[in-house]
C-alpha atoms as a PDB file:
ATOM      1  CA  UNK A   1      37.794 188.348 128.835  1.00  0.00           C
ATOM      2  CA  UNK A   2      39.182 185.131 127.073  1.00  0.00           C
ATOM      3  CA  UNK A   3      42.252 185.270 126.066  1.00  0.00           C
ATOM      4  CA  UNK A   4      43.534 187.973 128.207  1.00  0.00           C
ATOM      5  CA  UNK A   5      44.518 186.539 131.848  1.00  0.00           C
ATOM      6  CA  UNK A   6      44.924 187.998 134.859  1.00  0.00           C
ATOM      7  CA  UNK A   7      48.610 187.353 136.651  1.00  0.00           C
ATOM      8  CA  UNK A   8      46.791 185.842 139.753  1.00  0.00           C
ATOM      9  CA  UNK A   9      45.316 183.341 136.969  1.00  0.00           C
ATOM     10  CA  UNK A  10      48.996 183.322 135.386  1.00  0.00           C
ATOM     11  CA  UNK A  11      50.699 182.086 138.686  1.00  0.00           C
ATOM     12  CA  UNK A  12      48.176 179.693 139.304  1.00  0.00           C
ATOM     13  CA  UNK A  13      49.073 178.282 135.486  1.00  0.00           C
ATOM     14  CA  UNK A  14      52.797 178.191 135.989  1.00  0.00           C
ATOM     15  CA  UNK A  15      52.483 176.587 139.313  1.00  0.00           C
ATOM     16  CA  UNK A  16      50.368 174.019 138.178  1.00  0.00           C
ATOM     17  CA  UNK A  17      53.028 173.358 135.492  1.00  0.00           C
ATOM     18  CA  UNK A  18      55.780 172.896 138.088  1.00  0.00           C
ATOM     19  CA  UNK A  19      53.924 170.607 139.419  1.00  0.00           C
ATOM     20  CA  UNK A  20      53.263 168.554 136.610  1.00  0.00           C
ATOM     21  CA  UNK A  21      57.163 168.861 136.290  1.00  0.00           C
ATOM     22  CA  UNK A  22      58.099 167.912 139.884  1.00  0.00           C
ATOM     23  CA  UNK A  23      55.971 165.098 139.871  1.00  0.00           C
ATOM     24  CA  UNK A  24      57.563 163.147 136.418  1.00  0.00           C
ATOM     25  CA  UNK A  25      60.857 164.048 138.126  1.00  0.00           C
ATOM     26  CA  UNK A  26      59.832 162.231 141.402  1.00  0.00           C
ATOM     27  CA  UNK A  27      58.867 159.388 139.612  1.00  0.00           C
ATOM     28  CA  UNK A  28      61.894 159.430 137.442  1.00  0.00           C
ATOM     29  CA  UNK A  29      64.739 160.293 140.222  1.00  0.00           C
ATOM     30  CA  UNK A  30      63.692 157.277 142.678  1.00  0.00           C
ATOM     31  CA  UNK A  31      62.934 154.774 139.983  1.00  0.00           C
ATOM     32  CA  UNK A  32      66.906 155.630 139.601  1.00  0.00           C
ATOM     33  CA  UNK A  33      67.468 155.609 143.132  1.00  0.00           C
ATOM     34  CA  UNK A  34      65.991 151.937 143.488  1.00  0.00           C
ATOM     35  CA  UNK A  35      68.338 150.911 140.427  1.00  0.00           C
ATOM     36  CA  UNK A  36      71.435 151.986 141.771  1.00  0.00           C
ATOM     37  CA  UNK A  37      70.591 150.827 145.198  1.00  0.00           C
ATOM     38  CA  UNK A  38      73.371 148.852 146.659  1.00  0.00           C
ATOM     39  CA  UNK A  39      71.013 146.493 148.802  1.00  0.00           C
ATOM     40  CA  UNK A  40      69.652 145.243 152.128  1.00  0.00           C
ATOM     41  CA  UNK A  41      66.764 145.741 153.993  1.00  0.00           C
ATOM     42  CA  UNK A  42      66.129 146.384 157.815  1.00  0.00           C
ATOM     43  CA  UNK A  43      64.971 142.320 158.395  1.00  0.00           C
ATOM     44  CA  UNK A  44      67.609 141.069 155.747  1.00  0.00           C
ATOM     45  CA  UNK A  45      70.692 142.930 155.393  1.00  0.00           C
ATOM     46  CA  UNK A  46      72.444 140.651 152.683  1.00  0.00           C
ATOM     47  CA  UNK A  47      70.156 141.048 150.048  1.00  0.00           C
ATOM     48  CA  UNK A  48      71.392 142.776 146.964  1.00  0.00           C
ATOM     49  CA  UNK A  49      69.254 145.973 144.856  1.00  0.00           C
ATOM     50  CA  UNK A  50      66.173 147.305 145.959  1.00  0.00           C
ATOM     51  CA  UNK A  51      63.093 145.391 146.100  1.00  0.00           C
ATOM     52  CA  UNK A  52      59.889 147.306 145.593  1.00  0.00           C
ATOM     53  CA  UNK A  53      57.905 144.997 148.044  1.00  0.00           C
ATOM     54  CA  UNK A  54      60.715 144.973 150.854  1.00  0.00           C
ATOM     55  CA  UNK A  55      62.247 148.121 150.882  1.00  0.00           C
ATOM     56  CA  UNK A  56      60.768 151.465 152.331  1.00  0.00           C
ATOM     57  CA  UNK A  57      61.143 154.845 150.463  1.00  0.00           C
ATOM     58  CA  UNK A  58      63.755 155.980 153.391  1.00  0.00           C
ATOM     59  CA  UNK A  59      66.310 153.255 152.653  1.00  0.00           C
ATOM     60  CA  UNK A  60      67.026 155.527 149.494  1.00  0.00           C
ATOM     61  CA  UNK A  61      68.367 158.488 151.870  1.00  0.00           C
ATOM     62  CA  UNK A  62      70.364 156.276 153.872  1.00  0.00           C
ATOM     63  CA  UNK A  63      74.127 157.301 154.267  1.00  0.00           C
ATOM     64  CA  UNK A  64      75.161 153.848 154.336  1.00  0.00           C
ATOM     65  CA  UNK A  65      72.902 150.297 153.538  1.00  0.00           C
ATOM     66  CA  UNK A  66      71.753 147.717 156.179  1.00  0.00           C
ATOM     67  CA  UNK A  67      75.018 145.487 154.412  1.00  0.00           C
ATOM     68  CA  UNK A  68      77.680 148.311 155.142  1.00  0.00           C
ATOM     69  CA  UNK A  69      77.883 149.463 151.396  1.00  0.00           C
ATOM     70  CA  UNK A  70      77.985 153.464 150.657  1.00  0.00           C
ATOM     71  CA  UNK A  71      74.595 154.913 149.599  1.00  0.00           C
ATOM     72  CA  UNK A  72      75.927 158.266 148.273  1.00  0.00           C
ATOM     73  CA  UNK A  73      74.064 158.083 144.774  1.00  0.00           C
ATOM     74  CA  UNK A  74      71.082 156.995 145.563  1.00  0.00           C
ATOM     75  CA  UNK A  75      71.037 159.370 148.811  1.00  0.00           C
ATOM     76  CA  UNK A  76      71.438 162.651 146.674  1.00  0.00           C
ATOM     77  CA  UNK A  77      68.937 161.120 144.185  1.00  0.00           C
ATOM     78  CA  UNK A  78      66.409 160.638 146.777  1.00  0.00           C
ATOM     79  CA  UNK A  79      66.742 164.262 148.608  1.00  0.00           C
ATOM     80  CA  UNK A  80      66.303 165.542 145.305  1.00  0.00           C
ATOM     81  CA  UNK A  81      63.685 164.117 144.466  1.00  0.00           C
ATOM     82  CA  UNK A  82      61.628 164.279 147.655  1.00  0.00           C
ATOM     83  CA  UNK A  83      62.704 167.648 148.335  1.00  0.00           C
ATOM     84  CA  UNK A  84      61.186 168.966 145.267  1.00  0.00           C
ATOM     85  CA  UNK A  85      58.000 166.743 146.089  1.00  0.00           C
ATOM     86  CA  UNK A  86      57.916 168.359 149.024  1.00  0.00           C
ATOM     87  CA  UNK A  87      57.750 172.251 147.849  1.00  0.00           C
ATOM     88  CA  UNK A  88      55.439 170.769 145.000  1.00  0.00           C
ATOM     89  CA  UNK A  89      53.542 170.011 147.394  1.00  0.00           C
ATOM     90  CA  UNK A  90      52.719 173.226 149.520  1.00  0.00           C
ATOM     91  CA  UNK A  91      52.853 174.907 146.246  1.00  0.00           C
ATOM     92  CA  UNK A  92      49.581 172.929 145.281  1.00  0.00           C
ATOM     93  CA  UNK A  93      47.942 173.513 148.065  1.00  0.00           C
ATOM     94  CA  UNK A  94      48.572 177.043 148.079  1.00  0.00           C
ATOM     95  CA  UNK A  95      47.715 177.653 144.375  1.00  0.00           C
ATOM     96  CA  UNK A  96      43.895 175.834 144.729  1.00  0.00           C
ATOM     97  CA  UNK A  97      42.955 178.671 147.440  1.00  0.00           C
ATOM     98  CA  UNK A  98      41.725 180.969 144.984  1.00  0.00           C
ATOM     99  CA  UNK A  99      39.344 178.748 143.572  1.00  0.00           C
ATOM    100  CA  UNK A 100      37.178 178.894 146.278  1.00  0.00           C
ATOM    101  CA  UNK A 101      34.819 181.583 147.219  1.00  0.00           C
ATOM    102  CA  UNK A 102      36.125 184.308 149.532  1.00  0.00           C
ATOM    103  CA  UNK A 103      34.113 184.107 152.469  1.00  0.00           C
ATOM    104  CA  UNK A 104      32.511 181.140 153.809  1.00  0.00           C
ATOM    105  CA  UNK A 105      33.420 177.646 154.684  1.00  0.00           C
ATOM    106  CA  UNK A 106      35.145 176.074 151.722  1.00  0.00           C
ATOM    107  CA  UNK A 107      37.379 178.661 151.339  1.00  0.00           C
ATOM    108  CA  UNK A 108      38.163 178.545 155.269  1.00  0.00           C
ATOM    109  CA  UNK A 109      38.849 174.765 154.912  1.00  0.00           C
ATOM    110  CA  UNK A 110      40.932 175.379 151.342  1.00  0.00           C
ATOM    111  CA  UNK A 111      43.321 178.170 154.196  1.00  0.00           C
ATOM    112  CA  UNK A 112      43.937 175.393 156.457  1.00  0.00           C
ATOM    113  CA  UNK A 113      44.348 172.701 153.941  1.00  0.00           C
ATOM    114  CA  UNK A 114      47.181 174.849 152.687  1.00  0.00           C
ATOM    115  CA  UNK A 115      48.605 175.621 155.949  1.00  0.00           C
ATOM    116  CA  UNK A 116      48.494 171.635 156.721  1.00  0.00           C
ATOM    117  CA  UNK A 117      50.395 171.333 152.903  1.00  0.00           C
ATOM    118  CA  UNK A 118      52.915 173.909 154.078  1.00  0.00           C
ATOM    119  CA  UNK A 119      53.875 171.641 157.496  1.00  0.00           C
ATOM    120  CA  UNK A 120      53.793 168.647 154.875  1.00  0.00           C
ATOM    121  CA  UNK A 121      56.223 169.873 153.040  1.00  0.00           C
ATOM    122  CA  UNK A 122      58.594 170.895 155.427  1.00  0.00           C
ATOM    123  CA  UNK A 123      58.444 167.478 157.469  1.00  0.00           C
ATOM    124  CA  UNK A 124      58.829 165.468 154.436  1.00  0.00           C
ATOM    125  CA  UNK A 125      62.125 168.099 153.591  1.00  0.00           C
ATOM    126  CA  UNK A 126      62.972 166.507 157.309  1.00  0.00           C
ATOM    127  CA  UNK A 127      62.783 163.578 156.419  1.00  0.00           C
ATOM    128  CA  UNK A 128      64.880 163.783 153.137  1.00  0.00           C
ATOM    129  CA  UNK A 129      67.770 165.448 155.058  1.00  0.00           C
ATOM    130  CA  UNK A 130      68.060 163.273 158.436  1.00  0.00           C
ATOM    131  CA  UNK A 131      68.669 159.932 157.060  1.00  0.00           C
ATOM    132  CA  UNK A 132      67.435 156.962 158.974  1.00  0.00           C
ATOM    133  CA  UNK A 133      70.271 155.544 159.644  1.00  0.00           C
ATOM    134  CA  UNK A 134      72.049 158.564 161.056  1.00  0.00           C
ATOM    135  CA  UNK A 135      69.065 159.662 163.514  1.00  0.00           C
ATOM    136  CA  UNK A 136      66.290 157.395 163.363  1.00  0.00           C
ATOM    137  CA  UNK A 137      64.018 159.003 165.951  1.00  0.00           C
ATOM    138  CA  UNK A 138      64.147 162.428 164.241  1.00  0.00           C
ATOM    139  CA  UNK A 139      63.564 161.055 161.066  1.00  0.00           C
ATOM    140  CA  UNK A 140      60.461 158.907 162.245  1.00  0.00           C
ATOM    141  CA  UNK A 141      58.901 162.085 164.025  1.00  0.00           C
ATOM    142  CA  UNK A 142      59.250 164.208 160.754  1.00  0.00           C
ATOM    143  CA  UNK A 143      57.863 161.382 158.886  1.00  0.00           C
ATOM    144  CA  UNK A 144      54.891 160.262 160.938  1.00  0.00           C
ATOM    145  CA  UNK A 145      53.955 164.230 160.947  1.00  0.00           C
ATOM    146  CA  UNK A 146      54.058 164.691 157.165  1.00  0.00           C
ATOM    147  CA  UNK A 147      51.794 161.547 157.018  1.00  0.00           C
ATOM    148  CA  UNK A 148      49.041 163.377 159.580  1.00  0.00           C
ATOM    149  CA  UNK A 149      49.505 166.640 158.229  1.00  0.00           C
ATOM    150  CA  UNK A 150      49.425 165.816 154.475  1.00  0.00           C
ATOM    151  CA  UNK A 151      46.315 163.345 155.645  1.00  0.00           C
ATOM    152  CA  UNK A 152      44.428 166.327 157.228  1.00  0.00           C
ATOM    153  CA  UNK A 153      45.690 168.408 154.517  1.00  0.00           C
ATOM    154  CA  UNK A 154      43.881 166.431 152.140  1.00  0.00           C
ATOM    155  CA  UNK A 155      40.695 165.716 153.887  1.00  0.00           C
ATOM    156  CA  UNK A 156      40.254 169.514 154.490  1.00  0.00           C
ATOM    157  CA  UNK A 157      41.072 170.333 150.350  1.00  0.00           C
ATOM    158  CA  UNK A 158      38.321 167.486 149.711  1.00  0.00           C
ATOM    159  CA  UNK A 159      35.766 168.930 151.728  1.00  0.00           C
ATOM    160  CA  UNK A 160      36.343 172.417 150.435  1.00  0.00           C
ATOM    161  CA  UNK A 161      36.138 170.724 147.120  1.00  0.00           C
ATOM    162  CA  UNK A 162      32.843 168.777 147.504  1.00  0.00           C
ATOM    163  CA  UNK A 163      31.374 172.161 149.055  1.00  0.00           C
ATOM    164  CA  UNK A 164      32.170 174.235 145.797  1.00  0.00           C
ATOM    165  CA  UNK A 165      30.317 173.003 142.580  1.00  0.00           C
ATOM    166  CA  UNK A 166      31.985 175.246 139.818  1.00  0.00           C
ATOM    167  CA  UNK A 167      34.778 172.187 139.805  1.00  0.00           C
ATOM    168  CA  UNK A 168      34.264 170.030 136.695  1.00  0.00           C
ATOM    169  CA  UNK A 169      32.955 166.656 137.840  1.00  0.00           C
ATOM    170  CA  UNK A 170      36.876 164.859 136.929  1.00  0.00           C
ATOM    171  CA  UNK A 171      38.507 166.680 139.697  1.00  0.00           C
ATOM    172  CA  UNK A 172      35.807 165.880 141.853  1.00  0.00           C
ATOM    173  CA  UNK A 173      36.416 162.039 140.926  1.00  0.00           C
ATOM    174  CA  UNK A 174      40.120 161.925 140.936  1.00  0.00           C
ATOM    175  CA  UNK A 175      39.914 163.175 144.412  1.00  0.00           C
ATOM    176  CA  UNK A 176      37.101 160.844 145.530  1.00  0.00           C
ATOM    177  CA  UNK A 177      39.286 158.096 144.285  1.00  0.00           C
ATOM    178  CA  UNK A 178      42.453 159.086 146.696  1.00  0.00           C
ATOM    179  CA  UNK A 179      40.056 159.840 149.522  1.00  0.00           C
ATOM    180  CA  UNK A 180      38.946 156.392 149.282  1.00  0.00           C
ATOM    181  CA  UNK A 181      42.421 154.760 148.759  1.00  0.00           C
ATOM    182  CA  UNK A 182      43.378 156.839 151.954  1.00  0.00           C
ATOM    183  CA  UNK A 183      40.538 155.969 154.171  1.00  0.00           C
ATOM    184  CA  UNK A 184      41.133 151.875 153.112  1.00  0.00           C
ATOM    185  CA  UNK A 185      44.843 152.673 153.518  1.00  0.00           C
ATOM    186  CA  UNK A 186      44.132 154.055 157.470  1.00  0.00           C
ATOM    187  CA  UNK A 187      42.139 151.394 158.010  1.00  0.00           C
ATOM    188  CA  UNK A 188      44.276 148.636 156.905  1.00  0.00           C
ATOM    189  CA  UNK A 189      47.289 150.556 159.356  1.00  0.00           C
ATOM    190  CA  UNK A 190      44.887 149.868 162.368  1.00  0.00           C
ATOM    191  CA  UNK A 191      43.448 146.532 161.417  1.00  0.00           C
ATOM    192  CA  UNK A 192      47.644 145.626 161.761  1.00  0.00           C
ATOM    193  CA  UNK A 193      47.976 147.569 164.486  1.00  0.00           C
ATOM    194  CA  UNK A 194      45.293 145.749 166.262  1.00  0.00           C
ATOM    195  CA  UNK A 195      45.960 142.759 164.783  1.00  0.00           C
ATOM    196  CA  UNK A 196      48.872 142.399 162.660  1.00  0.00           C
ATOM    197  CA  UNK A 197      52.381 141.355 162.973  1.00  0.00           C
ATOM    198  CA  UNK A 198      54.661 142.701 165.245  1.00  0.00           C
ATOM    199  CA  UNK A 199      56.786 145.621 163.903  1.00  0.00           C
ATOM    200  CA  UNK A 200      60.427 144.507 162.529  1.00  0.00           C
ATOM    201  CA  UNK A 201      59.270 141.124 161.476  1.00  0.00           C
ATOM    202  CA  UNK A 202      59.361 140.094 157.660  1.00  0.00           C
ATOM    203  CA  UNK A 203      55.535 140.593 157.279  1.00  0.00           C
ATOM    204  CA  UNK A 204      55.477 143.525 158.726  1.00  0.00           C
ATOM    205  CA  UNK A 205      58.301 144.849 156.622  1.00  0.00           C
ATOM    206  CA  UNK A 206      56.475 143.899 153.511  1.00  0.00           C
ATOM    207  CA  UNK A 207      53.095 145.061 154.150  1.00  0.00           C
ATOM    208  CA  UNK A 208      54.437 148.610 155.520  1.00  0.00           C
ATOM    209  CA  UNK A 209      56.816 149.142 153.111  1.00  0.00           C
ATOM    210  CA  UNK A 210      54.829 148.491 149.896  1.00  0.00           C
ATOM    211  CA  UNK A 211      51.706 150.024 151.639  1.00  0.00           C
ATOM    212  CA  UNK A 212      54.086 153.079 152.268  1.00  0.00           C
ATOM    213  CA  UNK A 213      55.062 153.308 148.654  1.00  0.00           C
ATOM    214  CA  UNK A 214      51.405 152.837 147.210  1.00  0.00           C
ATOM    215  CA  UNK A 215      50.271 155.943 148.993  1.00  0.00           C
ATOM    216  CA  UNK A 216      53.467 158.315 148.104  1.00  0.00           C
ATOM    217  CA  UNK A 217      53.322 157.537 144.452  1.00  0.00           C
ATOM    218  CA  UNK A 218      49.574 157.587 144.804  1.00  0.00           C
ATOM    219  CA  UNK A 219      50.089 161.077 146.295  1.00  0.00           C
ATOM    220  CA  UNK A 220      52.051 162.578 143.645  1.00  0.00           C
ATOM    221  CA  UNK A 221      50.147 160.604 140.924  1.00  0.00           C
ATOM    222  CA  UNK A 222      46.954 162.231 142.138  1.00  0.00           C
ATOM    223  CA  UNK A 223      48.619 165.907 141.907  1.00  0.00           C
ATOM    224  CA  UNK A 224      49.812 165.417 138.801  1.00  0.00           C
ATOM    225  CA  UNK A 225      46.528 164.460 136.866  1.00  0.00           C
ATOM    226  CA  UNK A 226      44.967 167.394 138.872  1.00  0.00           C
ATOM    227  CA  UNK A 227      47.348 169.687 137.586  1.00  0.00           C
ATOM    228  CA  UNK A 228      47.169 168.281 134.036  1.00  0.00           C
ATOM    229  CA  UNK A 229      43.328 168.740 134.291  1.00  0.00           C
ATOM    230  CA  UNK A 230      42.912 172.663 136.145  1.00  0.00           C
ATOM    231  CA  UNK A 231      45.837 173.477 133.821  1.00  0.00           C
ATOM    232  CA  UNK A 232      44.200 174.065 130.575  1.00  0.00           C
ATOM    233  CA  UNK A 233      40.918 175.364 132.046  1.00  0.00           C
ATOM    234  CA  UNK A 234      42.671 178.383 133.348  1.00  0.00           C
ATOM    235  CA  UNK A 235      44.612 178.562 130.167  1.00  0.00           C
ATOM    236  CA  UNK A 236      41.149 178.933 128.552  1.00  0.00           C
ATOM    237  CA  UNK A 237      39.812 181.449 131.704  1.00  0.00           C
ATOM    238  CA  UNK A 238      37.505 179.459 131.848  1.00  0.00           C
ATOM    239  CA  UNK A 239      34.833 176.891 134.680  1.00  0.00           C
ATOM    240  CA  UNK A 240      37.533 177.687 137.128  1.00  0.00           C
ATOM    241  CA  UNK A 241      38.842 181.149 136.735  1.00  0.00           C
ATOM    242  CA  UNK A 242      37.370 183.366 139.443  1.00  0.00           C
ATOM    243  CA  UNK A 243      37.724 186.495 138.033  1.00  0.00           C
ATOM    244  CA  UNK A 244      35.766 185.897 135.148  1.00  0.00           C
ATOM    245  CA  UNK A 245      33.845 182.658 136.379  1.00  0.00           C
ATOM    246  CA  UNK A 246      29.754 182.622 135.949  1.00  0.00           C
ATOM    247  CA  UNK A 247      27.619 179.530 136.058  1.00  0.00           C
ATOM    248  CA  UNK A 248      26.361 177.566 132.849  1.00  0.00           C
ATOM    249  CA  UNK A 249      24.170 179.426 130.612  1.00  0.00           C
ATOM    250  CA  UNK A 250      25.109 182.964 131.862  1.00  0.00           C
ATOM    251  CA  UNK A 251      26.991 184.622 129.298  1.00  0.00           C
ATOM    252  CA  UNK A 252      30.377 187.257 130.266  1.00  0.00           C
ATOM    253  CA  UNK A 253      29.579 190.739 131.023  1.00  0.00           C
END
């Protein structure tokens, strides 16, 4: 019945909501961050402010910069922010499960995709609390496993996705659009791998580091216009609520 929703349909709302929340505050808390960063990077210590092309995401949570300077500010800013990315995360994950059918393969992929979301979003928590430069092995393990779990968390979601048509043909193409940017994006990683320059030179700083940033803000960009778009559809009980869900053309009991 319009108008009248169910509460699974209401959680599903206000997490989607959050979401939309959490991701403008991501956005907004490390633009700050980069501001009031004092400066240096790993190749060039002496350089002053953040530069978007030069500087990776985790020079934000240092304790200290590469040039000595305190990094308190933009530290707290950062674990905020990617802290709060990180439970927005699992959280959407979690809340798309019910969109897919209850037995059968997509909704088997849409469990583990969630699962995978969950791990996500307590390595990148890791990685916001062990700063770089106070245990740089821990905080490169938590890192490179938020990077394959979120990756296999999203290729799973995708599939269950393409395997359910009730979604409305935008979703579909906002997350055909990130698939692709993360396929080029893997690609590109091996091509340098294979081919590219050796790791702690200047080119290799500035490819990984605004490669890095491209796919986090990609990330959160990509939740956030999902969110805005599933939002208001379940608002209406309508294409994507489950309870009360039937295919074009067949009216509501």
């Amino acid at each position: 019945m319009v108008g009248r929703l169910s509460r699974n349909t209401l959680w599903q709302i206000s997490i989607f909501r959050i979401t939309i929340v959490v991701s403008i505050l991501f956005f907004l808390l490390t633009i700050i961050a980069m501001l009031l960063y004092p400066g240096g990077t790993m190749t060039d210590p002496h350089t002053h402010g953040y530069s978007f092309f030069w500087n990776f995401l985790s020079d934000l949570g240092r304790i200290s910069t590469p040039n000595g300077q305190s990094n308190l500010i933009s530290r707290v800013l950062f674990t905020v922010a990617l802290s709060m990315g990180a439970v927005g995360v699992a959280l959407f994950f979690i809340a798309l499960t019910p969109f897919f059918p209850n037995s059968g393969t997509a909704s088997w992929l849409s469990r583990l995709a969630a699962i995978f979301g969950l791990v996500t979003s307590i390595c990148f928590i890791g990685v916001a609390f062990v700063p770089l430069d106070l245990s740089g092995q821990v905080h490169y393990l938590f890192l490179d496993a938020a990077l394959l779990s979120f990756l296999l968390a999203f290729l799973l979601l995708f599939l269950s996705v393409l395997l359910t048509p009730r979604f409305p043909r935008r979703v579909i193409w906002v997350f055909s659009a990130f698939a692709v940017l993360l396929a080029g994006y893997s690609l590109f990683l091996l091509f340098l791998l294979l081919f590219g320059p050796p790791a702690g030179t200047p080119t290799w700083e500035l490819v990984q580091a605004t490669g890095q940033k491209i796919i986090v803000y990609a990330s959160i960009l990509t939740a956030f216009i999902q969110a805005i778009s599933i939002q208001p559809l379940l608002a209406q009980n309508t294409e994507l609520s489950l309870p009360s869900y039937h295919p074009v053309g067949k009216p509501n009991p």
